[in-house]
Protein backbone atom coordinates (compact mmCIF):
# COMPACT_ATOMS: atom_id res chain seq x y z
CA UNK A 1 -60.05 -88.30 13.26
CA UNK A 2 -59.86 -85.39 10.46
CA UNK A 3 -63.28 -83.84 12.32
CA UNK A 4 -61.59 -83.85 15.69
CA UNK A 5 -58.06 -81.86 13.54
CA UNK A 6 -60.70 -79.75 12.63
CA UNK A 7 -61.98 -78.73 15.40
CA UNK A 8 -58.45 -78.38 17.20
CA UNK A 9 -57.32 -76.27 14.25
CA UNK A 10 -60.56 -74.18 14.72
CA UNK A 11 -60.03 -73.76 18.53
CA UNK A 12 -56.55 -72.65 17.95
CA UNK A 13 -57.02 -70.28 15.64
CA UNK A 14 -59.99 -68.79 17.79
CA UNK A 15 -57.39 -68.43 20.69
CA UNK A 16 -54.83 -66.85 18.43
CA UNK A 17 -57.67 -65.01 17.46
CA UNK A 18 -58.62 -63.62 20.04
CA UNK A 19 -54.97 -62.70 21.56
CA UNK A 20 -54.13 -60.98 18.70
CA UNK A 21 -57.16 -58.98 19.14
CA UNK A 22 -56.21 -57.96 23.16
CA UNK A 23 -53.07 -57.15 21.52
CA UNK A 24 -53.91 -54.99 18.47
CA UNK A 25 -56.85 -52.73 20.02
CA UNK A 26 -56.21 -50.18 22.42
CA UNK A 27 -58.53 -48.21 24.20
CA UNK A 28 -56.85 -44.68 25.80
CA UNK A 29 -58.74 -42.02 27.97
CA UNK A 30 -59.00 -38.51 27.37
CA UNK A 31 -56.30 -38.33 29.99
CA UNK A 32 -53.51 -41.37 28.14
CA UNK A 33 -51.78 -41.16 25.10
CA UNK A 34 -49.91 -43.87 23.46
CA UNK A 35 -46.27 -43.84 22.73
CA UNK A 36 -46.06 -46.67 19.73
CA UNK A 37 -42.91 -48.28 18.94
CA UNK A 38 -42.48 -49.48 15.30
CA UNK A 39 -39.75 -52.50 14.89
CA UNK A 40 -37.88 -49.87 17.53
CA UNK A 41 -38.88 -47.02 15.29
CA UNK A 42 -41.19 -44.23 16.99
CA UNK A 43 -44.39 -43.51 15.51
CA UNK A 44 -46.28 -40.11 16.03
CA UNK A 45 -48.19 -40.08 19.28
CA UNK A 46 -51.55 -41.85 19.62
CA UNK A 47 -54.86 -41.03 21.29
CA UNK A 48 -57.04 -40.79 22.93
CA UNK A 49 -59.74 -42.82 21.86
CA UNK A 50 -59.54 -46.49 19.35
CA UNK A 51 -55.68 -47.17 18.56
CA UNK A 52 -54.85 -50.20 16.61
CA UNK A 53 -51.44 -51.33 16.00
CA UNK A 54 -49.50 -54.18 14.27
CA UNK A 55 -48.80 -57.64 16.65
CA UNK A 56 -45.66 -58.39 17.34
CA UNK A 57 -44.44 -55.46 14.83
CA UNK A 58 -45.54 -52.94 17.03
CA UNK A 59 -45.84 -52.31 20.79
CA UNK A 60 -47.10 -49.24 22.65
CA UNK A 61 -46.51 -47.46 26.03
CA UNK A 62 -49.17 -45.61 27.88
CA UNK A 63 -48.87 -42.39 29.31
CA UNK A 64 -50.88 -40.21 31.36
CA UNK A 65 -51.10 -36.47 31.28
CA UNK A 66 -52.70 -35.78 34.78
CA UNK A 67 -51.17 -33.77 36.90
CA UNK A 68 -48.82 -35.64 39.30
CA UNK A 69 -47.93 -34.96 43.54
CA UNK A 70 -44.54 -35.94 44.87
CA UNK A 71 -43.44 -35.50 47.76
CA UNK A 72 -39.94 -34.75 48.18
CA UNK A 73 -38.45 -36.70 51.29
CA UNK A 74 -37.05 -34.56 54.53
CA UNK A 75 -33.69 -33.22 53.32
CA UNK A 76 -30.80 -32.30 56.17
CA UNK A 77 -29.83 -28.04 54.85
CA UNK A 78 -26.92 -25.79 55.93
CA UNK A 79 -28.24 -22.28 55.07
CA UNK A 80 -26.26 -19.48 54.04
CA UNK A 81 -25.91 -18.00 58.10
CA UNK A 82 -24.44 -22.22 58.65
CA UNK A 83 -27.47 -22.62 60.43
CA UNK A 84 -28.75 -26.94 60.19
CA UNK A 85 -32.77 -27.55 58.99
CA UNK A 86 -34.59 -29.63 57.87
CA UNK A 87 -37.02 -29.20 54.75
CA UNK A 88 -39.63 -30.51 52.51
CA UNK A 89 -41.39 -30.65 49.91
CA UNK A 90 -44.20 -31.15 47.19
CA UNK A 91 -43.84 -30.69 43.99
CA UNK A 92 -46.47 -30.59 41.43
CA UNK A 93 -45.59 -31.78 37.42
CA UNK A 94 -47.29 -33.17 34.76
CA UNK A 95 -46.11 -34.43 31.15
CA UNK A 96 -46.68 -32.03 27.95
CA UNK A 97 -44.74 -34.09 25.65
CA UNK A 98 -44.99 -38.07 25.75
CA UNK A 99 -42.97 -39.27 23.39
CA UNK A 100 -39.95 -37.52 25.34
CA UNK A 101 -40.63 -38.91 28.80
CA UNK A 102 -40.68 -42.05 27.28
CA UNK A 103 -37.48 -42.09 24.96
CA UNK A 104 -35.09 -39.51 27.02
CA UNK A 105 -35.54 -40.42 30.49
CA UNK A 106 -36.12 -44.04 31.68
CA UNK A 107 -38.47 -43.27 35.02
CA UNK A 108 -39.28 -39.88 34.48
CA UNK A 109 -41.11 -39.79 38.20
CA UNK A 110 -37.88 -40.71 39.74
CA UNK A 111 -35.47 -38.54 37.97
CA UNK A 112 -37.81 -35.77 38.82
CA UNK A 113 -38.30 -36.59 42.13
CA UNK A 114 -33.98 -36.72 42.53
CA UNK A 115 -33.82 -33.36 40.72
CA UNK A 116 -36.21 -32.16 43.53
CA UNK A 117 -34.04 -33.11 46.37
CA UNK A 118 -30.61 -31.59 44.76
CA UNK A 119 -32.18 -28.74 43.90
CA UNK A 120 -33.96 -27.79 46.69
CA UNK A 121 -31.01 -28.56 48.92
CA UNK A 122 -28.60 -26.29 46.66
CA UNK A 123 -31.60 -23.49 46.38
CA UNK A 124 -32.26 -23.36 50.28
CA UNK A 125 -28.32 -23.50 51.21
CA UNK A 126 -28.26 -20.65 49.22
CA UNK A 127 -30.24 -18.46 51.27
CA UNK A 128 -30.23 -17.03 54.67
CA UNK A 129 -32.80 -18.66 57.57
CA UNK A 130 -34.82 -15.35 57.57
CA UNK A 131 -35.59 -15.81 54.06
CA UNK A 132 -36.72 -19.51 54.88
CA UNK A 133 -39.24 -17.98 57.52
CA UNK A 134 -40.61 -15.09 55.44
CA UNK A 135 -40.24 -15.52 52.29
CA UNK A 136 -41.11 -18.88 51.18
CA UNK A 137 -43.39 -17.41 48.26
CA UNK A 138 -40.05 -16.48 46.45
CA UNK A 139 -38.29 -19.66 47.05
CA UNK A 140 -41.12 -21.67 46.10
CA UNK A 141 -41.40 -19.53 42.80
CA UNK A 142 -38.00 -20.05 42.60
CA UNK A 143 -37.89 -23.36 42.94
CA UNK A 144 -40.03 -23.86 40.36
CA UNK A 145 -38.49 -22.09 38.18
CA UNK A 146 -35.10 -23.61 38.28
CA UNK A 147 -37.06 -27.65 38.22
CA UNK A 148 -38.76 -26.66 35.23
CA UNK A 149 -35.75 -25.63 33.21
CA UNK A 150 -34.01 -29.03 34.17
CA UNK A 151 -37.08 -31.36 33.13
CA UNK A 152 -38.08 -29.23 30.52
CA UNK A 153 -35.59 -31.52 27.92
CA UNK A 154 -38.08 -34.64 29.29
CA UNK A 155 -41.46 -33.00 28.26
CA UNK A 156 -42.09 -32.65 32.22
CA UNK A 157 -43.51 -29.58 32.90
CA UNK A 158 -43.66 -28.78 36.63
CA UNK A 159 -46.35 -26.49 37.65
CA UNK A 160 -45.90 -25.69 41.02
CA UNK A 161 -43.22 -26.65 44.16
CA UNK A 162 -44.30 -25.45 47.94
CA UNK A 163 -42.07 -25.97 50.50
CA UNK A 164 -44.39 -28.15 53.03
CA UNK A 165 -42.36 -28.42 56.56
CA UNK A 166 -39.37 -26.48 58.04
CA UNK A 167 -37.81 -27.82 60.80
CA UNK A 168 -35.25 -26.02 63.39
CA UNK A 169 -33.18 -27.39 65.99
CA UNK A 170 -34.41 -26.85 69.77
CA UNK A 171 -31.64 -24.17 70.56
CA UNK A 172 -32.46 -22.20 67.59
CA UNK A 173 -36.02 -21.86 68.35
CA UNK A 174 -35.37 -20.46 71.49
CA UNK A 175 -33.49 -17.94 70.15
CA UNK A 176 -35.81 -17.14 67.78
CA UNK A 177 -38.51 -16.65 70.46
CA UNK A 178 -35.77 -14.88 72.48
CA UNK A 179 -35.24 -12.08 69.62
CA UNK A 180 -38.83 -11.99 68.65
CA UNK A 181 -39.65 -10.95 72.65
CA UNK A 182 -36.73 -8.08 72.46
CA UNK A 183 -38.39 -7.28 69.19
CA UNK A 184 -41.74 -6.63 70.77
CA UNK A 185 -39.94 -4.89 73.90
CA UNK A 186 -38.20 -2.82 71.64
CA UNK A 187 -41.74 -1.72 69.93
CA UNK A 188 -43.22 -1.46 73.20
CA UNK A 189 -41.06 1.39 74.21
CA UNK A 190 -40.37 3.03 71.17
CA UNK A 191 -44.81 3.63 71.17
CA UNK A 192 -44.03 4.57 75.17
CA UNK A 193 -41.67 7.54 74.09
CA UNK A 194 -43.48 8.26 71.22
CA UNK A 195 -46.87 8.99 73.09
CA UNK A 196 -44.66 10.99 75.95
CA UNK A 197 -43.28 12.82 73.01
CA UNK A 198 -46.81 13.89 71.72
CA UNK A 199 -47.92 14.54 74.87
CA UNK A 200 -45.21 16.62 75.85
CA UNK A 201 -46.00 18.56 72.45
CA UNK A 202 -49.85 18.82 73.37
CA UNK A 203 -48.81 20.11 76.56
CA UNK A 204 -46.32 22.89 75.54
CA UNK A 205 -49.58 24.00 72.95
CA UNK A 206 -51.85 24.45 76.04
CA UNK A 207 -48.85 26.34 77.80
CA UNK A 208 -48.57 28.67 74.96
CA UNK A 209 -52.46 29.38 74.96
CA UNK A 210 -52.40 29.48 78.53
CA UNK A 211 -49.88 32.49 77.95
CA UNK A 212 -51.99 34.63 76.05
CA UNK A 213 -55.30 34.08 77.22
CA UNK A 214 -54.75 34.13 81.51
CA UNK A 215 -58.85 33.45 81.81
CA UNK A 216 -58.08 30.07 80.10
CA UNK A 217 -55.84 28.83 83.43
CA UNK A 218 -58.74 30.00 85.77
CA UNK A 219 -60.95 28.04 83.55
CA UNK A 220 -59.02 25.56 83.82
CA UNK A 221 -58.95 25.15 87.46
CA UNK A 222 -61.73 25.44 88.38
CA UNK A 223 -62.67 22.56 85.93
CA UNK A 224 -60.14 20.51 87.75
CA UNK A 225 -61.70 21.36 90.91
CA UNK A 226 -64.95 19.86 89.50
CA UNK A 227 -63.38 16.82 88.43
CA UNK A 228 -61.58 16.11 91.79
CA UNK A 229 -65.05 17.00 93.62
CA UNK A 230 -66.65 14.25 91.49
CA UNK A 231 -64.71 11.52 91.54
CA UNK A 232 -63.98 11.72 95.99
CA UNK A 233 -66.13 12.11 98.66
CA UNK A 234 -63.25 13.19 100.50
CA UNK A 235 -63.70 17.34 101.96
CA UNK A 236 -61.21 19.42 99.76
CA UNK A 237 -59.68 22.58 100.68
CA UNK A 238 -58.65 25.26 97.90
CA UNK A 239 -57.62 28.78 97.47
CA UNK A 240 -60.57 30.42 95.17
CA UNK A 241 -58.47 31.56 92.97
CA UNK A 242 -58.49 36.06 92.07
CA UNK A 243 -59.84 36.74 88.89
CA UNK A 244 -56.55 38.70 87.09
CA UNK A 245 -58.56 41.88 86.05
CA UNK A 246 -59.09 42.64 89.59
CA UNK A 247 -55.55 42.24 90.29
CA UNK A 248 -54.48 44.42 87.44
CA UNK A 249 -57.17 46.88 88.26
CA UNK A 250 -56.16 46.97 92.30
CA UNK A 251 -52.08 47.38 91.09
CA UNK A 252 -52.91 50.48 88.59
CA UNK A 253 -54.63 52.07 91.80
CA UNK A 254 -52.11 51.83 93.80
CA UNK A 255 -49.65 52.75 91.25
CA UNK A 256 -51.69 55.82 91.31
CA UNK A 257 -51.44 56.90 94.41
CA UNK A 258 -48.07 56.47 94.51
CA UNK A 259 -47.57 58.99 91.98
């Protein structure tokens, strides 16, 4: 009877043993630290690596420091113009400072994720739809910005937001396509009076050079003589035209005999 107490008392304490054990040794990876409560008393941060603590006296919270996606659900935005879209989100965080995620915010990946939404709705309601469509890279930055400040007091640090999709109604992408094909219109002619423009200058240039050298329109004729001859196989009839020195020469003889 005492060998068979014995060996019960030795089993138990084996058990106990080995539970206290589990509970004592911790192993954390580079990535984890442990936050280790203390009768309710934080301790400095542990980790990584072999981290013992006290059974029963002490328990300890993991925590990872990798960098964390949410995605921040589909939120319903009246822009600054009172124009209705619809947005989202991802925003990129990670925590800096474990013992404050754990002991000044209950779920820090939820209260994140809410500051997200209210933020990005107040940020985006803020601006004008243009500025949604061009110049996300600010709002993003902003974003960002603004997230970080608010976490900042939970040892989050949030390292990046991008606005993922932005949805418009049906009407307002019409008009959208409707502007952006008087936009192009408008470009189309403004290039149209521009090149009639230069070539209305190139032409009064020749005109002036014309003017002082005559040869240059006999020249010139003739060359368009060649080109028409080229291009048709159709018989063409024109006047050969008089060099100008023989006129000149033929009107100062018969100036002179006038005289």
């Amino acid at each position: 009877m005492l060998q068979i107490t014995s060996i019960g008392f030795l089993l138990l304490a084996f058990i106990l043993g080995i539970y206290f054990f589990s509970v004592s040794i911790f192993v954390l990876r580079e990535y984890e630290r442990g936050v280790v409560f203390r009768l309710g008393r934080l301790l400095p941060v542990k980790g990584p690596g072999l981290v013992i603590i006290i059974p029963v006296i002490d328990s300890l919270v993991r925590v990872s420091l990798r960098t964390v996606a949410i995605e921040v659900p589909t939120q319903d935005v009246i822009t600054k113009d009172n124009v209705s879209v619809q947005v989202s989100a991802v925003i990129y965080f990670r925590v800096v400072a474990p013992d404050l995620c754990i002991t000044q915010i209950k779920d820090y990946n939820y209260a994140t994720s809410q500051m997200s939404q209210t933020t990005l709705r107040s940020v985006l309601g803020q601006s004008h739809l243009d500025e949604l469509l061009a110049k996300r890279d600010e709002l993003n930055t902003t974003l960002q910005h603004i997230i970080d400040e608010q976490t900042e007091p939970w040892g989050i640090k949030v390292s990046h937001v991008e606005i993922k999709n932005l949805d418009l109604p049906e009407g307002m992408q019409r008009a959208i396509a409707r502007q952006a094909e008087a936009e192009r219109e408008r470009r189309a002619k403004i290039i149209h009076a521009e090149g009639e423009q230069q070539a209305a200058q190139k032409l009064t240039d020749a005109g002036k050079i014309i003017r002082t050298e005559p040869i240059a329109l006999q020249l010139r004729y003739l060359q368009t003589i060649v080109e028409v001859a080229t291009e048709s196989n159709s018989t063409i009839l024109a006047p050969i035209p008089i060099p100008m020195d023989l006129i000149e020469a033929f009107m100062k003889r018969s100036k002179k005999k006038s005289e």
